[in-house]
N, C-alpha and C. Protein backbone atom coordinates (compact mmCIF):
# COMPACT_ATOMS: atom_id res chain seq x y z
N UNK A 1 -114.77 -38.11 206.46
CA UNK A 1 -115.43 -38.36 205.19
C UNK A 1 -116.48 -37.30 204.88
N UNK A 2 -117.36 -36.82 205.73
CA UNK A 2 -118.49 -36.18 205.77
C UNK A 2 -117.60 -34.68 205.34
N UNK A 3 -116.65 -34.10 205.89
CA UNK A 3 -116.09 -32.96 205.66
C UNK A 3 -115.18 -32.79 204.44
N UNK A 4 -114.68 -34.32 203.86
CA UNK A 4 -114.08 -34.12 202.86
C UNK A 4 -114.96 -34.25 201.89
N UNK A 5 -116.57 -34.58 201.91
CA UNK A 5 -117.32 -34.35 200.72
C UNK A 5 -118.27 -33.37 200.67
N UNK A 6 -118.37 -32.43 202.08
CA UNK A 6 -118.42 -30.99 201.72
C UNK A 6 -117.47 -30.16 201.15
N UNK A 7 -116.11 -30.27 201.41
CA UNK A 7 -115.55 -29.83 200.45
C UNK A 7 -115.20 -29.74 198.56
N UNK A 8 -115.79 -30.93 198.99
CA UNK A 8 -115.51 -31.57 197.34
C UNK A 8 -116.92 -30.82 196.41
N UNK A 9 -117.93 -31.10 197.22
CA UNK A 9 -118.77 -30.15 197.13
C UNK A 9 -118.70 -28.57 196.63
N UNK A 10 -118.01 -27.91 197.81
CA UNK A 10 -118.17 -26.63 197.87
C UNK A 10 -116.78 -25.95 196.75
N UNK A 11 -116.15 -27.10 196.22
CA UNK A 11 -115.31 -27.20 195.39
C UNK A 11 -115.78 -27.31 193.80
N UNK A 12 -116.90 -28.42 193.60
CA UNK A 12 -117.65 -28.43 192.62
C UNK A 12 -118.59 -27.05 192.37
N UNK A 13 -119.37 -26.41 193.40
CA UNK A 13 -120.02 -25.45 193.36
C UNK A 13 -118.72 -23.93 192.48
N UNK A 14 -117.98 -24.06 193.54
CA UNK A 14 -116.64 -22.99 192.82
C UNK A 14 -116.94 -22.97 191.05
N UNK A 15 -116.05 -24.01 190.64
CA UNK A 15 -115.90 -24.63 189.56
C UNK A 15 -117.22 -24.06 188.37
N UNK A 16 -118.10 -24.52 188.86
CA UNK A 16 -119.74 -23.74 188.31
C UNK A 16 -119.84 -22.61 188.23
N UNK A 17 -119.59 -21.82 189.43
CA UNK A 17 -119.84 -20.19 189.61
C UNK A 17 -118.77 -20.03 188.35
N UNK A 18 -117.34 -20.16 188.17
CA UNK A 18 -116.80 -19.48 187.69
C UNK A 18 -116.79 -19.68 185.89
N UNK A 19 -117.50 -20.91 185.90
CA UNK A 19 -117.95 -21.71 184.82
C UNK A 19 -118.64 -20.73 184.16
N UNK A 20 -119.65 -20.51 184.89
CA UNK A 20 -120.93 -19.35 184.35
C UNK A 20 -120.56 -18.21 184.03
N UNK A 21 -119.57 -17.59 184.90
CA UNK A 21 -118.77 -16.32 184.50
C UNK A 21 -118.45 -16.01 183.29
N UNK A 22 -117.91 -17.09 183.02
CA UNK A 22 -116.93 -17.06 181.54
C UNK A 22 -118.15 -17.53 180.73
N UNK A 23 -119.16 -17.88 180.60
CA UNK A 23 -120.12 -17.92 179.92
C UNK A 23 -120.52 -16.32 179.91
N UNK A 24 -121.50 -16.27 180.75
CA UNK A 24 -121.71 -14.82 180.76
C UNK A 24 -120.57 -13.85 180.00
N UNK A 25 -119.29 -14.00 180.51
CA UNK A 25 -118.32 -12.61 179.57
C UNK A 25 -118.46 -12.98 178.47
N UNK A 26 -118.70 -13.95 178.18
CA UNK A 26 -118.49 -14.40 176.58
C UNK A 26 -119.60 -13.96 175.65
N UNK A 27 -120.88 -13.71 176.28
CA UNK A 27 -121.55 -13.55 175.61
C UNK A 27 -121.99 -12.11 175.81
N UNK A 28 -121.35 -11.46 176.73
CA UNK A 28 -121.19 -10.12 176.70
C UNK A 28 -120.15 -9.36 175.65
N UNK A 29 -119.36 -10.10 175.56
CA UNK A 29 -118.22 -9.50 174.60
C UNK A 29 -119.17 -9.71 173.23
N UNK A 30 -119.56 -11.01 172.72
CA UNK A 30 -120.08 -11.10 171.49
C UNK A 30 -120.78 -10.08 171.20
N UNK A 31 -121.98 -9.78 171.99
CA UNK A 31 -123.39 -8.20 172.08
C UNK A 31 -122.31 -7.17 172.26
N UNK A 32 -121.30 -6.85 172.74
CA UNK A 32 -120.64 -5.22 172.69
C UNK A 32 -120.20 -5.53 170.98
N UNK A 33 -119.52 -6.71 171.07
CA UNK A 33 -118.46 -6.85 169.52
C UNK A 33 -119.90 -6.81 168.33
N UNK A 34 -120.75 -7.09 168.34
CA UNK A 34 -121.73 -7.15 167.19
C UNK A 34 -122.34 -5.31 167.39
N UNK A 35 -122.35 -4.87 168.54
CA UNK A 35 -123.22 -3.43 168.56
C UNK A 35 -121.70 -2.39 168.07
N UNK A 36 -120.41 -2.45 168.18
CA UNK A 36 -120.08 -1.97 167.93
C UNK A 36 -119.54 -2.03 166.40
N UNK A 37 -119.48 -3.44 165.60
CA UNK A 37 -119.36 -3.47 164.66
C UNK A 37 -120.74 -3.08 163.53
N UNK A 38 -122.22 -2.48 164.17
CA UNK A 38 -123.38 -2.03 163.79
C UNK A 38 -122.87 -0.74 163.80
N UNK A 39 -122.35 0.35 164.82
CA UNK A 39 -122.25 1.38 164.77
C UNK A 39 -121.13 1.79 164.14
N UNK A 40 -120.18 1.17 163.51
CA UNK A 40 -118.85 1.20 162.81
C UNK A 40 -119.45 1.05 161.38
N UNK A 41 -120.24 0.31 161.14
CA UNK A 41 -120.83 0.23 159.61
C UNK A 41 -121.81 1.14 159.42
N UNK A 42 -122.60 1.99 160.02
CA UNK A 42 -122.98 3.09 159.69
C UNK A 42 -122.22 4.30 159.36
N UNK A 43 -120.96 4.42 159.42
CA UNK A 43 -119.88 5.55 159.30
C UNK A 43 -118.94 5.14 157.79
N UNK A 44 -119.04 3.70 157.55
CA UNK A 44 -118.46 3.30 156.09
C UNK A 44 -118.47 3.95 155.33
N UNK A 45 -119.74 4.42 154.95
CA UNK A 45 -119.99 5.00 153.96
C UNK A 45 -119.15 6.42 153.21
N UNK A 46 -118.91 6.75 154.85
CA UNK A 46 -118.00 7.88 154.26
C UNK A 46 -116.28 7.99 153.70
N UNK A 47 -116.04 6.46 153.86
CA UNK A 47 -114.74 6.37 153.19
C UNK A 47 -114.89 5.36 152.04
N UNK A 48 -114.86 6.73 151.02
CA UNK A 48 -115.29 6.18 149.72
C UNK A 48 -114.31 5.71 149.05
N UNK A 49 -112.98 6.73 149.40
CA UNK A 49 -111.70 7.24 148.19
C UNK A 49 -110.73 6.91 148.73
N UNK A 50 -109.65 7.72 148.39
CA UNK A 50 -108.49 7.91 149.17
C UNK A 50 -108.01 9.13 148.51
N UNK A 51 -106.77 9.41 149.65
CA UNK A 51 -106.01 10.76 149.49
C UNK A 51 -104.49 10.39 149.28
N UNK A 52 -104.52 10.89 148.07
CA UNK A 52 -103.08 10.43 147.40
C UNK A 52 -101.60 10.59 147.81
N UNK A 53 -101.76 11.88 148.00
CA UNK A 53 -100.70 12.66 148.88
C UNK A 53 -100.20 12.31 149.92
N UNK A 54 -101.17 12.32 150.69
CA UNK A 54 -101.08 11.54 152.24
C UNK A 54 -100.88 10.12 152.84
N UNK A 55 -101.18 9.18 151.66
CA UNK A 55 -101.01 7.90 151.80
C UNK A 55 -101.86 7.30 153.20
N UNK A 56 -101.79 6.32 154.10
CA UNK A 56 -102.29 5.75 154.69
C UNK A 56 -102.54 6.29 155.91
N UNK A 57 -103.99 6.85 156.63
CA UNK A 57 -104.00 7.82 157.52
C UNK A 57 -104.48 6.46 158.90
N UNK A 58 -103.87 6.97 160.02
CA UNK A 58 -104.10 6.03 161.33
C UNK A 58 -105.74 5.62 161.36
N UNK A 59 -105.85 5.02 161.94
CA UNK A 59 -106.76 3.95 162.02
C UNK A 59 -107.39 4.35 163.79
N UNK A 60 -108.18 4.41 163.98
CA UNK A 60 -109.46 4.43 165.24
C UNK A 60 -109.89 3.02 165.68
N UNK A 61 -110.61 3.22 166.51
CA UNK A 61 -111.14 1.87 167.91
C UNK A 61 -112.37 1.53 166.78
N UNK A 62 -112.92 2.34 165.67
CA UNK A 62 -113.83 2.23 165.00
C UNK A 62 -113.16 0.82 163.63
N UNK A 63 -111.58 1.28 164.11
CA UNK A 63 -111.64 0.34 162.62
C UNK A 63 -111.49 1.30 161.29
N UNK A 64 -112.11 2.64 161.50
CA UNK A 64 -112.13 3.55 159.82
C UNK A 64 -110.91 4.70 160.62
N UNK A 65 -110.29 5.23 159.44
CA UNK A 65 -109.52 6.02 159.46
C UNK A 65 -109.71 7.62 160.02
N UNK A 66 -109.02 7.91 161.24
CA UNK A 66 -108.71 9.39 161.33
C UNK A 66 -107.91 10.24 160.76
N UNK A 67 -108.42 11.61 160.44
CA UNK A 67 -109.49 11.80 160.75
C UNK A 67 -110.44 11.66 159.11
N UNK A 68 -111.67 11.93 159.36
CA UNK A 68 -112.55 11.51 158.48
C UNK A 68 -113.50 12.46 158.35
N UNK A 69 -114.25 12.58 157.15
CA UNK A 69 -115.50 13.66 157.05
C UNK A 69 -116.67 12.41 157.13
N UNK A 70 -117.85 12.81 157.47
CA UNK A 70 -118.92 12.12 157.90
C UNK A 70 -119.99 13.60 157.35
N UNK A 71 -121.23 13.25 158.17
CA UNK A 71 -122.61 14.22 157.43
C UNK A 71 -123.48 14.10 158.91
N UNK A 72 -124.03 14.95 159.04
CA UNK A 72 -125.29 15.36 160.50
C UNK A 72 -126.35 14.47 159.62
N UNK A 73 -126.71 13.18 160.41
CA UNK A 73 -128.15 12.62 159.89
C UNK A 73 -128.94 13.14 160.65
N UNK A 74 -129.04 14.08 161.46
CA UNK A 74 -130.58 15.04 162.13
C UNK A 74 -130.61 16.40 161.70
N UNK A 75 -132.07 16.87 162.08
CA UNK A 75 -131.60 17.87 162.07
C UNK A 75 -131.33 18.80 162.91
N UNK A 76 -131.05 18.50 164.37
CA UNK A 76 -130.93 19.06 165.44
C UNK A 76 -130.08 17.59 166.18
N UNK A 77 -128.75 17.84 166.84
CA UNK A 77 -127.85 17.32 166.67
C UNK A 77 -126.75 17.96 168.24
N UNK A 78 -127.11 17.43 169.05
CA UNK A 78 -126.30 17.77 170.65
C UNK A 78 -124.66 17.55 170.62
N UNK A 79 -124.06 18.72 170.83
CA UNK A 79 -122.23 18.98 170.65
C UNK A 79 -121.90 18.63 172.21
N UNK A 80 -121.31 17.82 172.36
CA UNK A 80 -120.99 17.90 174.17
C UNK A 80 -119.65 18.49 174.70
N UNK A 81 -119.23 18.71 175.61
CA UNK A 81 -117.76 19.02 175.97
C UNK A 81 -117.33 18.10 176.31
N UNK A 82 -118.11 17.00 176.32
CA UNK A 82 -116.79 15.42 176.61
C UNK A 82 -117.58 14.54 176.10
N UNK A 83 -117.10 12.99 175.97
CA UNK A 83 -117.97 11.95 175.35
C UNK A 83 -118.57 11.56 176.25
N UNK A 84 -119.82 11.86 176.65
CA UNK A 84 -121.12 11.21 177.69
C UNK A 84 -121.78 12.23 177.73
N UNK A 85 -123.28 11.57 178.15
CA UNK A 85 -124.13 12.01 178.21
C UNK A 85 -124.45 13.27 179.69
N UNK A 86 -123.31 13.12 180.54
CA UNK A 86 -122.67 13.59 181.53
C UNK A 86 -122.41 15.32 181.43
N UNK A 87 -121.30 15.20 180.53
CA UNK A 87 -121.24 16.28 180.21
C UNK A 87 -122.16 17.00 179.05
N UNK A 88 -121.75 18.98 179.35
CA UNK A 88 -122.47 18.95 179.36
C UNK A 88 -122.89 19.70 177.80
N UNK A 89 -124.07 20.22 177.29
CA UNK A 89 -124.37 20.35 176.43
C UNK A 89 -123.46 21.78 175.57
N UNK A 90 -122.21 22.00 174.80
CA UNK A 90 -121.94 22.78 174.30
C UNK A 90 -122.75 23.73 172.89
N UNK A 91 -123.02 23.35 172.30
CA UNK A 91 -123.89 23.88 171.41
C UNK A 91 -125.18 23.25 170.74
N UNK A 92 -125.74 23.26 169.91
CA UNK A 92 -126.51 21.99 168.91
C UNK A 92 -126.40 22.86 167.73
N UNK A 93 -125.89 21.74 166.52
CA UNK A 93 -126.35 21.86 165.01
C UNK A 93 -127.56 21.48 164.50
N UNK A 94 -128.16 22.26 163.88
CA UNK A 94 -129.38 22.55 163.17
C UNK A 94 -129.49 22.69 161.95
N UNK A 95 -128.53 21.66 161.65
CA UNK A 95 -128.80 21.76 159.59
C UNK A 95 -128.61 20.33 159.13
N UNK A 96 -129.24 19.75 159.36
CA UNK A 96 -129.12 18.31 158.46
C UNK A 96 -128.64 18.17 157.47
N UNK A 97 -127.11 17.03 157.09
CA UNK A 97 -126.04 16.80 156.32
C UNK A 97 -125.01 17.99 156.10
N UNK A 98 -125.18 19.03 156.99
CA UNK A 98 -123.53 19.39 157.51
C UNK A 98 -123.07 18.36 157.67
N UNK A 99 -121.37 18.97 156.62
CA UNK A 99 -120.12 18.22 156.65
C UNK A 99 -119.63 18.05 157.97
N UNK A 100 -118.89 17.09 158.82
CA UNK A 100 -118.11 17.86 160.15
C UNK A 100 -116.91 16.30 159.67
N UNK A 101 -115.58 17.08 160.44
CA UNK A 101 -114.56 16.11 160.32
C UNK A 101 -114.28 15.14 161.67
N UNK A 102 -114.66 14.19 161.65
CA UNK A 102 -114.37 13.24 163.17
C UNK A 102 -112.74 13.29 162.99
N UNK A 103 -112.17 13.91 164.40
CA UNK A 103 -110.94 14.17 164.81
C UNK A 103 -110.59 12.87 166.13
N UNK A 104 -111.27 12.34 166.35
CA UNK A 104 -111.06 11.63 167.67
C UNK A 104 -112.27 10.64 168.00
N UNK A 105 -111.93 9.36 168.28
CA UNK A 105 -113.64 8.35 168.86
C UNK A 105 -112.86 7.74 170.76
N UNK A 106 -114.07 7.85 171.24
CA UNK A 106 -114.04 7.33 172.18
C UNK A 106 -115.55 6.25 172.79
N UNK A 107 -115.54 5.38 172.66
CA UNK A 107 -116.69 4.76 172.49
C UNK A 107 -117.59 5.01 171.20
N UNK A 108 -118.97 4.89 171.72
CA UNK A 108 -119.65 5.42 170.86
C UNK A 108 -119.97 6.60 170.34
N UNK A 109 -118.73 7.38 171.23
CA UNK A 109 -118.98 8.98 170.80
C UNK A 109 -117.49 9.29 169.88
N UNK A 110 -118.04 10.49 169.27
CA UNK A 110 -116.98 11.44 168.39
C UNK A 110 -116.99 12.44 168.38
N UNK A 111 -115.28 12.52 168.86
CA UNK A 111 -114.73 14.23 168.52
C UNK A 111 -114.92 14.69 167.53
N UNK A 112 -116.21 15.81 166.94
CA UNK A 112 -115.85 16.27 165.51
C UNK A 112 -115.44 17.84 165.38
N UNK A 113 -115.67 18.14 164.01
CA UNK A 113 -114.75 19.59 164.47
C UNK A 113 -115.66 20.09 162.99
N UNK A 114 -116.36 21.36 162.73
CA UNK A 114 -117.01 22.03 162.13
C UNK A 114 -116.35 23.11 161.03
N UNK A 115 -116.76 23.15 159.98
CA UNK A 115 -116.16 24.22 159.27
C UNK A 115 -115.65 25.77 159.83
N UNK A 116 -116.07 25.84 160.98
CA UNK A 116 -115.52 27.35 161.74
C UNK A 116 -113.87 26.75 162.66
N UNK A 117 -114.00 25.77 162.23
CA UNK A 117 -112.63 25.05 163.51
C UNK A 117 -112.83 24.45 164.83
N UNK A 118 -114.81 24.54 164.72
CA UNK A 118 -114.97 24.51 166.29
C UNK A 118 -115.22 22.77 166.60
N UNK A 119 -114.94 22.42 168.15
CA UNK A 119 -114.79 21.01 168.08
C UNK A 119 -115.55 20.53 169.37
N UNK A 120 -116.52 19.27 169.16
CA UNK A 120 -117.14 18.80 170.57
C UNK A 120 -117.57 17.54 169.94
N UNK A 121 -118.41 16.59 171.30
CA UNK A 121 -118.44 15.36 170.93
C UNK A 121 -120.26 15.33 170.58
N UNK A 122 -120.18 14.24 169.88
CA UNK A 122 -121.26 13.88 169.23
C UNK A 122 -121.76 12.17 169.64
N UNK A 123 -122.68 11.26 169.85
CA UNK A 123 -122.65 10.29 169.58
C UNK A 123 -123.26 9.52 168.40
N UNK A 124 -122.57 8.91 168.15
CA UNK A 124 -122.00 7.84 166.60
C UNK A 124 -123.31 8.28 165.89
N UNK A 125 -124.73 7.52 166.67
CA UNK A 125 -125.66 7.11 165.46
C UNK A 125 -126.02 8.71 165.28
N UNK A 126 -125.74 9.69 165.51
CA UNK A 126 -126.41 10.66 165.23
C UNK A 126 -125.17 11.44 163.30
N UNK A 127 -124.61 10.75 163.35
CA UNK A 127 -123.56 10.99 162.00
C UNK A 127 -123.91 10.08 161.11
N UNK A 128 -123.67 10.49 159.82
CA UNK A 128 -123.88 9.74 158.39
C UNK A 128 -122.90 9.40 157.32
N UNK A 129 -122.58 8.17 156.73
CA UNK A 129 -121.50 8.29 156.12
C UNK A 129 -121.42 8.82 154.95
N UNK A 130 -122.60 9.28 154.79
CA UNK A 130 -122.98 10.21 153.43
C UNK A 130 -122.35 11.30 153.55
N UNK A 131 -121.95 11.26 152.06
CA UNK A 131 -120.63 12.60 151.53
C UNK A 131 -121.43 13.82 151.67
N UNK A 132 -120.94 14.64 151.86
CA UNK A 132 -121.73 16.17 151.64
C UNK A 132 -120.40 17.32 152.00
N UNK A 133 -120.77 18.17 151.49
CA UNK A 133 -119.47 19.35 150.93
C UNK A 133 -120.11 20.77 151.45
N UNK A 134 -119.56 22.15 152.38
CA UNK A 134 -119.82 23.41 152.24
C UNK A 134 -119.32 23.79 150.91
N UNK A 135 -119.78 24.19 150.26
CA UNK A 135 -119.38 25.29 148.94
C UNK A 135 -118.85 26.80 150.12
N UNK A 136 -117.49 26.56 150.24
CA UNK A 136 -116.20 27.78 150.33
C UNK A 136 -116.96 28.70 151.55
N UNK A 137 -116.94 28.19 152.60
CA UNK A 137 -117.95 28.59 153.72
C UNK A 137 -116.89 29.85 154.27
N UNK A 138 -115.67 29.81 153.66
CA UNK A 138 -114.80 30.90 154.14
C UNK A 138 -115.11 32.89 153.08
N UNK A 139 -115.87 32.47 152.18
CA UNK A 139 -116.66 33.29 150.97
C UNK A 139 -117.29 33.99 151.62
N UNK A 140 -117.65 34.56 152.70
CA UNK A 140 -119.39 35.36 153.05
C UNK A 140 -119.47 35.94 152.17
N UNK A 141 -120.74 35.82 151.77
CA UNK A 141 -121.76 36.74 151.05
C UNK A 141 -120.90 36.41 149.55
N UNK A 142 -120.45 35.51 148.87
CA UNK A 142 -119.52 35.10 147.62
C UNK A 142 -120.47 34.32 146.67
N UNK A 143 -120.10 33.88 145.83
CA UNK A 143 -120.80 33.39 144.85
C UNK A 143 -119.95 31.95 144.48
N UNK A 144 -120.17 31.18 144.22
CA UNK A 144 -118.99 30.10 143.38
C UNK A 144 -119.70 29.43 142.19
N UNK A 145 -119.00 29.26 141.08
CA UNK A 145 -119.85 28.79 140.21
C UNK A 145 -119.81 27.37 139.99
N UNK A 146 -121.08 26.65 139.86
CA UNK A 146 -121.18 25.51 139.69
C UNK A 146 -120.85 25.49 138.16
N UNK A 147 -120.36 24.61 137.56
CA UNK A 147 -120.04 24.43 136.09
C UNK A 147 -120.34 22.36 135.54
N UNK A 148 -120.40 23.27 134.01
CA UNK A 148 -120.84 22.07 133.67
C UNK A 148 -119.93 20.50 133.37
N UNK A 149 -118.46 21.21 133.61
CA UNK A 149 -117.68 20.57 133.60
C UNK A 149 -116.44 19.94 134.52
N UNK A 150 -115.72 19.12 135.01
CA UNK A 150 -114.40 19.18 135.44
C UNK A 150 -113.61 19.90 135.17
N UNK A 151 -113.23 21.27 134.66
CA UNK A 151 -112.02 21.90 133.65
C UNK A 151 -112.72 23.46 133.78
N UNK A 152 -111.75 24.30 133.82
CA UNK A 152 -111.70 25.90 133.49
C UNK A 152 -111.99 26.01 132.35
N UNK A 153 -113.01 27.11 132.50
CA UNK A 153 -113.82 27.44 131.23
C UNK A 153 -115.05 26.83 130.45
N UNK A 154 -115.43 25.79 131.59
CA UNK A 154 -116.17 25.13 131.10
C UNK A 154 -118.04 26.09 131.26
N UNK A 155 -118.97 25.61 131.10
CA UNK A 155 -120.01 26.32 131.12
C UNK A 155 -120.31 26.88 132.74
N UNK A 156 -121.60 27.46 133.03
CA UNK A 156 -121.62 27.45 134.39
C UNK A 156 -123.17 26.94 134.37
N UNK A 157 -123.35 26.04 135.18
CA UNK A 157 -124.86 26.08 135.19
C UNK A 157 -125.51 27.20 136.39
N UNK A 158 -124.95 27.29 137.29
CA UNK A 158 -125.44 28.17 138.33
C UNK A 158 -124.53 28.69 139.44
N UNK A 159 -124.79 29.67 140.08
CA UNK A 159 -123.99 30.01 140.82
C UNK A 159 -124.80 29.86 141.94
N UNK A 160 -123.86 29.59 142.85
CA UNK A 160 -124.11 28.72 144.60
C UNK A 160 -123.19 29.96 145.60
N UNK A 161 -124.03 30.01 146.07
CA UNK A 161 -124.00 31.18 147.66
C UNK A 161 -122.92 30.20 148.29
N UNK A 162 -122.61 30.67 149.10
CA UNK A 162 -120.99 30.52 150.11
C UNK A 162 -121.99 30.01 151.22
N UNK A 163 -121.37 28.59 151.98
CA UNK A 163 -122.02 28.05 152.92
C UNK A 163 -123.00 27.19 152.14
N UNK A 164 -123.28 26.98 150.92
CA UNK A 164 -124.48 26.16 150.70
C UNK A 164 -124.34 24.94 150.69
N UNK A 165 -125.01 23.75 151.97
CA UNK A 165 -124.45 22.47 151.63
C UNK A 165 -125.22 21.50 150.28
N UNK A 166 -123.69 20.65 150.11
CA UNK A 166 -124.40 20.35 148.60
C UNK A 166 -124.06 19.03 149.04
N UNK A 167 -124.81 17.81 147.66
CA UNK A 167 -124.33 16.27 148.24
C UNK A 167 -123.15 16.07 147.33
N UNK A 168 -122.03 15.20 147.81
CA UNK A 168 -121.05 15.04 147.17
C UNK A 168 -121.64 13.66 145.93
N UNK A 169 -121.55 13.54 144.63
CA UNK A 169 -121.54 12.54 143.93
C UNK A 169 -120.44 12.27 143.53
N UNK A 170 -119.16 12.36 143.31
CA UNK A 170 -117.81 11.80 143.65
C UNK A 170 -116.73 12.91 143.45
N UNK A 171 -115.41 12.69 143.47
CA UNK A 171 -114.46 13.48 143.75
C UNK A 171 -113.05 12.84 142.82
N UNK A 172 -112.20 13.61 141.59
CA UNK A 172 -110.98 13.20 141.61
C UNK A 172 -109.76 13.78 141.71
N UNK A 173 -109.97 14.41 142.78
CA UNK A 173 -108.64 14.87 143.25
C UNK A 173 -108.57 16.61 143.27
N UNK A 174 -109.46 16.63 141.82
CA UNK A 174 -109.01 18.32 141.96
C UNK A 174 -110.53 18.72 141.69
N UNK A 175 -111.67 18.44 141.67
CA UNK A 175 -113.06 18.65 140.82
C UNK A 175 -113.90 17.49 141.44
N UNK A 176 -115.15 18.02 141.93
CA UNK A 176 -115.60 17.57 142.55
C UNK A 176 -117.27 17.42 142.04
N UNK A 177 -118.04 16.40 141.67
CA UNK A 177 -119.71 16.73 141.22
C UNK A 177 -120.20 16.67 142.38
N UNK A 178 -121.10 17.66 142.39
CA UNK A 178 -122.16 18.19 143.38
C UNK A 178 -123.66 18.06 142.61
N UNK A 179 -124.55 17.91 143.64
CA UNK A 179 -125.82 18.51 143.73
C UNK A 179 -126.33 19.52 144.71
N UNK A 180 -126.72 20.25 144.34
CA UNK A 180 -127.03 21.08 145.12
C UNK A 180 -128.12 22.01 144.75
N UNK A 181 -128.95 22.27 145.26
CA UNK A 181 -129.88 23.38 145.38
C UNK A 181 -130.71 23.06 144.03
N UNK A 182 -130.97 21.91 143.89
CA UNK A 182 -132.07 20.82 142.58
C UNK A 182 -130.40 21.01 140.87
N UNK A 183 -129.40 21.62 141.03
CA UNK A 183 -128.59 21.85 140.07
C UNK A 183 -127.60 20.68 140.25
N UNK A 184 -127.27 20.21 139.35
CA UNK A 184 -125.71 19.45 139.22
C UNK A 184 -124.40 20.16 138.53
N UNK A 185 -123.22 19.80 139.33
CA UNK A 185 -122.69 19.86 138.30
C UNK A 185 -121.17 19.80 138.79
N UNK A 186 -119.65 20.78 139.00
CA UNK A 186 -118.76 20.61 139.05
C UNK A 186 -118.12 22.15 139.89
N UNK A 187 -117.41 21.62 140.82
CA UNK A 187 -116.89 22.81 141.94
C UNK A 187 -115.52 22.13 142.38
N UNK A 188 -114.37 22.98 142.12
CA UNK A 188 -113.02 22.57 142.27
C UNK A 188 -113.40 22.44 143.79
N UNK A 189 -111.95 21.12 143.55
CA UNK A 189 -112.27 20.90 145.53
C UNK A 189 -111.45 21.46 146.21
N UNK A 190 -110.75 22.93 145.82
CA UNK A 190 -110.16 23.76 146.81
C UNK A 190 -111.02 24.41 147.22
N UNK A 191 -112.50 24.29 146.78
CA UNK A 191 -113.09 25.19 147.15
C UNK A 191 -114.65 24.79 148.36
N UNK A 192 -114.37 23.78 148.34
CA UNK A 192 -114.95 22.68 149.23
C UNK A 192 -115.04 22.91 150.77
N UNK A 193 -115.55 22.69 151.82
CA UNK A 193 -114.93 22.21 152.53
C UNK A 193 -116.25 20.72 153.73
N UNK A 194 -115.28 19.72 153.30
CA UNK A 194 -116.22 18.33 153.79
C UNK A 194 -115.48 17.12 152.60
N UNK A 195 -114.71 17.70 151.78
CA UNK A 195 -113.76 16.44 151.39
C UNK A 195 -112.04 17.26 151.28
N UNK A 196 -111.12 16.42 151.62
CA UNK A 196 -109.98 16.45 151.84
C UNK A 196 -108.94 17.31 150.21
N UNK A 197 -107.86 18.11 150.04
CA UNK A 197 -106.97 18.30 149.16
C UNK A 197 -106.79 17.00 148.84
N UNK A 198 -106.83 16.71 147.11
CA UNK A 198 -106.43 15.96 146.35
C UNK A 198 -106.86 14.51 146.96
N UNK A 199 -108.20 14.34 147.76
CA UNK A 199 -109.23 13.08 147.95
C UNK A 199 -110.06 12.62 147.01
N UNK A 200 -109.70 11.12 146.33
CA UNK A 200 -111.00 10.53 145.49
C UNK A 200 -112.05 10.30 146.37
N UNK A 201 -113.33 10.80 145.49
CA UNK A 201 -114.54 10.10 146.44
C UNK A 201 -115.17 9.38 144.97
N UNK A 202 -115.24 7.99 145.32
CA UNK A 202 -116.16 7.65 144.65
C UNK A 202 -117.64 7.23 144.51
């Protein structure tokens, strides 16, 4: 008797431990599932539109579509050669709201890739889903004209240096409004680069 109600015991104790377990995972999953659905809604922002042509582009661990343009919310901004803090430091960007295209997520980090083609990881909160555009960063030393309109021939309000980042205020497909450099106004979006060929941004 005495041994069959230590067991029953050490049987009840079991039962508890593993009781708690599944408490505990449970409420571990909820805190990863709420922190990662925090760091997934800071990147929204940047899928405003869609791209006509292309129709429905694959989908990420984020939930938003690869690949994607996003914006540098710092202004000094650590490129890694892998996703962790581990590896090790490949370059840093130094221009707050550079365009970059997220090519790849792995956790909380992202593969992005820069108007020169070049590519390293970033983590999440340091990106913005705010639109922003190079004006024709392939131009050195070029001019592009901002205009007052959607359409050829329209006025120019100013002309914008090659590389100048501007904020995107929306996009339809072929013409794009910018701000930039205190000017508004209109820059075909072949000539862009930080929103997609033939992408609405609204």
């Amino acid at each position: 008797m005495v041994a069959s109600a230590a067991k029953k015991r050490r049987f009840g104790s079991l039962i508890l431990g593993l009781a708690c377990l599944l408490v505990a995972a449970g409420v571990a999953w909820s805190l990863f599932s709420k922190r990662a659905d925090s760091q997934a809604s800071a990147e929204k922002g940047a899928v405003t539109g869609s791209i006509g042509q292309e129709g429905a582009k694959p989908v990420g661990p984020s939930g938003l579509p690869i690949p994607r343009f996003v914006s540098l919310k710092a202004e000094k901004v650590n490129v890694r050669r892998g996703p962790s803090s581990d590896h090790p430091v490949a370059w840093v960007f130094q221009r707050k709201g550079l365009p970059v295209e997220i090519v790849a997520e792995f956790e909380n980090w992202r593969r992005v890739r820069d108007s020169d083609g070049e590519e390293g990881w970033i983590l999440q909160n340091m990106l913005a889903g705010k639109r922003t555009a190079e004006i024709a960063p392939w131009k050195q030393g070029q001019n592009v004209p901002l205009m007052t309109g959607p359409k050829n021939g329209a006025g120019v309000v100013a002309e914008v240096g090659s590389g100048v980042v501007a904020e995107v205020e929306n996009c339809d497909g072929d013409w794009c409004e910018l701000s930039a450099g205190g000017y508004d106004g209109f820059v075909q979006q072949t000539q862009l680069w930080g929103v997609y060929p033939g992408e609405k941004v609204d």
